[in-house]
Protein backbone atom coordinates (compact mmCIF):
# COMPACT_ATOMS: atom_id res chain seq x y z
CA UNK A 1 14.64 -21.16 -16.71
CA UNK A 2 11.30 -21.35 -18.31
CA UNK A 3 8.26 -19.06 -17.52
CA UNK A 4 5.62 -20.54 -17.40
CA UNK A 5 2.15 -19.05 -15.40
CA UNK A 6 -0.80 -20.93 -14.91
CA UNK A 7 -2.24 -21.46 -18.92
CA UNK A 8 -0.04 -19.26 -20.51
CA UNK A 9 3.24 -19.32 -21.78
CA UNK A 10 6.47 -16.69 -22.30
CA UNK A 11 6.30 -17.33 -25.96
CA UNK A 12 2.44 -16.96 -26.02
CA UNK A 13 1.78 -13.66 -28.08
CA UNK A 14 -1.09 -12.04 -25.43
CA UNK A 15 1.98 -12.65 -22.67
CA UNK A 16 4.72 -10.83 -25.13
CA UNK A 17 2.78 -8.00 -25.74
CA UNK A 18 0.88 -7.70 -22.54
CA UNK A 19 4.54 -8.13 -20.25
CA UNK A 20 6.06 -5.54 -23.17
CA UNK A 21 8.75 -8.05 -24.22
CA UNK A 22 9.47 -9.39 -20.78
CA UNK A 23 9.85 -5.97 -18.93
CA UNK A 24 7.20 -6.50 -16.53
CA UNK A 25 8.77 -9.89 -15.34
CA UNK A 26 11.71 -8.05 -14.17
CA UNK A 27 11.42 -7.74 -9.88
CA UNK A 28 10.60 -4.88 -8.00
CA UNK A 29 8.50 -2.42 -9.32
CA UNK A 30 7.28 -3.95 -12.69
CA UNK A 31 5.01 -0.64 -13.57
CA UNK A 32 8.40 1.65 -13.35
CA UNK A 33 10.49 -1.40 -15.67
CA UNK A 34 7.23 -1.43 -17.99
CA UNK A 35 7.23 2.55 -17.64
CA UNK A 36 10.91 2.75 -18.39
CA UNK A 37 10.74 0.58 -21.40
CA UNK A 38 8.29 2.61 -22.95
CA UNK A 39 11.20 5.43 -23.47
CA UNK A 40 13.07 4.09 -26.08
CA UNK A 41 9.91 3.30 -28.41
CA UNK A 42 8.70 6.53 -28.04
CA UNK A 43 11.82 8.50 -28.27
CA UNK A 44 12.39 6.30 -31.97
CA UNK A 45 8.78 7.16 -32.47
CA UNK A 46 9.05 10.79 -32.32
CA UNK A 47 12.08 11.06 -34.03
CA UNK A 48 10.72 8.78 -36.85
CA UNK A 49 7.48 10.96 -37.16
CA UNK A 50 6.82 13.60 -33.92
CA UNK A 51 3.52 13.15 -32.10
CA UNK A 52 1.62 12.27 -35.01
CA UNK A 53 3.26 8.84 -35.40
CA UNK A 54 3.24 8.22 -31.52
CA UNK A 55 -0.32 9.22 -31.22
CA UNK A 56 -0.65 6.43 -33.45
CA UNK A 57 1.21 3.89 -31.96
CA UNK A 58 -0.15 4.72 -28.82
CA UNK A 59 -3.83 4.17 -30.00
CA UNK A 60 -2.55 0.42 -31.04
CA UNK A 61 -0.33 -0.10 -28.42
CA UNK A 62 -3.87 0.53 -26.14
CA UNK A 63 -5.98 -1.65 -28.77
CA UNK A 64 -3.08 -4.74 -28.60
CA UNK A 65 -3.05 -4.01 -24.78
CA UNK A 66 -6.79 -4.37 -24.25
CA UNK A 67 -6.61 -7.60 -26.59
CA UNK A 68 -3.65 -9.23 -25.06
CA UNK A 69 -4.11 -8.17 -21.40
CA UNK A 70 -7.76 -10.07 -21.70
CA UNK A 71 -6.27 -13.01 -22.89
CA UNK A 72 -3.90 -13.49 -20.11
CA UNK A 73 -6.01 -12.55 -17.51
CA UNK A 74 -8.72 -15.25 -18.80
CA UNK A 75 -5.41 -17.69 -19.23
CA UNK A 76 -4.30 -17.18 -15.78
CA UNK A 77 -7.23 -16.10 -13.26
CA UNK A 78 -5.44 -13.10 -12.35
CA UNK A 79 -7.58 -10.02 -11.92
CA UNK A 80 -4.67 -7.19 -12.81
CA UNK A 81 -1.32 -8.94 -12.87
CA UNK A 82 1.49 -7.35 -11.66
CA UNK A 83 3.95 -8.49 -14.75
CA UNK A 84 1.10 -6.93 -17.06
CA UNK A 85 2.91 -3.70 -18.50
CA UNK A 86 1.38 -2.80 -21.37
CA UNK A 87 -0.95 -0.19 -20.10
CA UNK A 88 2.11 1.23 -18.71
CA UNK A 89 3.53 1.45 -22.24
CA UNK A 90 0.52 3.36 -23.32
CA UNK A 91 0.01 5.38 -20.60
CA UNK A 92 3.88 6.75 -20.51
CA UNK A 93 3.30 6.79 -24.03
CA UNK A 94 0.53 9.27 -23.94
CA UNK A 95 2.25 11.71 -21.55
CA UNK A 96 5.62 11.88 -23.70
CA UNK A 97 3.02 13.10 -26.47
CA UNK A 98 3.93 16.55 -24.87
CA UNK A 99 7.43 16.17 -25.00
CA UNK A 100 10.03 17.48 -27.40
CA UNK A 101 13.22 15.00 -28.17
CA UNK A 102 15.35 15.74 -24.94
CA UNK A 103 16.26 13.91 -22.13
CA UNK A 104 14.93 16.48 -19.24
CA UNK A 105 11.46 16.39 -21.19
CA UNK A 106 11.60 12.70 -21.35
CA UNK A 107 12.27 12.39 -17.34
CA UNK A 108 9.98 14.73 -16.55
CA UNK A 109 7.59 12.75 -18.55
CA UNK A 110 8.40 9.80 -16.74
CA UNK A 111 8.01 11.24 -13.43
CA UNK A 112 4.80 12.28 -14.21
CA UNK A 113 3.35 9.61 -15.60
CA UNK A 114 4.29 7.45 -12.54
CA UNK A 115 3.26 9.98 -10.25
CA UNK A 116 -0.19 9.90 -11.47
CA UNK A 117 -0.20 5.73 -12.14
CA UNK A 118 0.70 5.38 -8.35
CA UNK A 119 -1.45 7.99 -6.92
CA UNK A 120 -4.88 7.24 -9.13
CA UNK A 121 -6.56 10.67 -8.89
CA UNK A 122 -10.30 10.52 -9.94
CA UNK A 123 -10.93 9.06 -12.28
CA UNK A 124 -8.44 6.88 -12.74
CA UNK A 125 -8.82 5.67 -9.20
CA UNK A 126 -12.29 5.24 -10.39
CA UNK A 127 -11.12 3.56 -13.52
CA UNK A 128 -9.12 0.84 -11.90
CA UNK A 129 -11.93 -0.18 -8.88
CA UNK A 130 -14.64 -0.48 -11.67
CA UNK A 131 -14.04 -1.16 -15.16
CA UNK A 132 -12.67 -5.10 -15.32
CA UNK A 133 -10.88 -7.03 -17.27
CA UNK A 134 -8.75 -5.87 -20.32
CA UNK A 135 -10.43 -2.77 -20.58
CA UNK A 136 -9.91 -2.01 -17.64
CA UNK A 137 -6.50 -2.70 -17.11
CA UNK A 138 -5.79 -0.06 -19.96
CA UNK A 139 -8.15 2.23 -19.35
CA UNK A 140 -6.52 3.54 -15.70
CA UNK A 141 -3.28 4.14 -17.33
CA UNK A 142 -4.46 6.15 -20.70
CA UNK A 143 -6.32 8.39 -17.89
CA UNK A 144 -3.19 8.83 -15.69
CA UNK A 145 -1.65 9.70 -18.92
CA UNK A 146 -3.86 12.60 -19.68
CA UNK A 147 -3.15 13.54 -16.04
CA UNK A 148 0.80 14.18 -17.15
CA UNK A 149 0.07 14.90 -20.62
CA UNK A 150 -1.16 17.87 -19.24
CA UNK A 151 1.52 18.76 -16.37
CA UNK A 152 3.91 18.49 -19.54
CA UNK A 153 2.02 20.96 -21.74
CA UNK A 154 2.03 23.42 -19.04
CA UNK A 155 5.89 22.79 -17.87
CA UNK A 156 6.64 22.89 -21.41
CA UNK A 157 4.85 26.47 -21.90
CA UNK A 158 5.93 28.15 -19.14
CA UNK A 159 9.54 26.65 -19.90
CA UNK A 160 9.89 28.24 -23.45
């Protein structure tokens, strides 16, 4: 079976990137698959290089995500796709900035992050009503991101 959405194919780079591989094609629930499939990256991330090097990746991963999640959405009319995961990736991304190589941290993290993506405190209610298009697609997720980033921080201090 081929996918194939309205001016834009699977193979197309901006759908690659901006569907993270395919994850948010899956059913049910893309942000949680797109969330999910963030883990492993950032787990090989921080083992490669600690928060440095995913601080890093996350910072491209929002750069490629802006770029690619524009594309689509001008290739397919869509105003924030569903199967659009990338800002997922960077969002979970930014919360597991906080977490040290274990698999409680890592959940917890995960939790979080979704918690906050679902929910949309200000601003990142704010942040998904009125900033359009690429930018905006991102921009909502780095913010619930910082949201969980900083849950982490404090579990993580008053865990220690």
């Amino acid at each position: 079976m081929s996918y194939r959405r309205a001016g834009i194919t699977a193979f197309h780079p901006a759908t690659i990137v901006s569907t993270w591989f395919g994850a948010g094609l899956l059913p049910k629930g893309p942000g949680t698959w797109g969330s999910a499939a963030a883990l492993p990256f950032a787990w090989a991330l921080m083992a490669a290089g600690g928060p440095e090097l995913l601080l890093v990746a996350t910072l491209i991963c929002f750069a490629l995500g802006w770029w690619a999640s524009a594309v689509y959405v001008r290739r397919t009319l869509a105003e924030d796709p569903s199967e659009v995961v990338i800002d997922e990736v960077a969002g979970q991304w930014m919360v597991l900035l906080a977490a040290p190589l274990d698999p409680l941290s890592y959940g917890i993290g995960f939790v979080l992050f979704r918690i906050f993506d679902i929910w949309k405190p200000w601003p990142v209610g704010w942040a998904d009503r009125k900033i359009g298009g690429g930018l905006g697609i991102m921009a909502d997720d780095i913010l619930a991101g910082v949201y969980g980033l900083g849950l982490l921080i404090l579990f993580n201090h008053f865990r220690s």
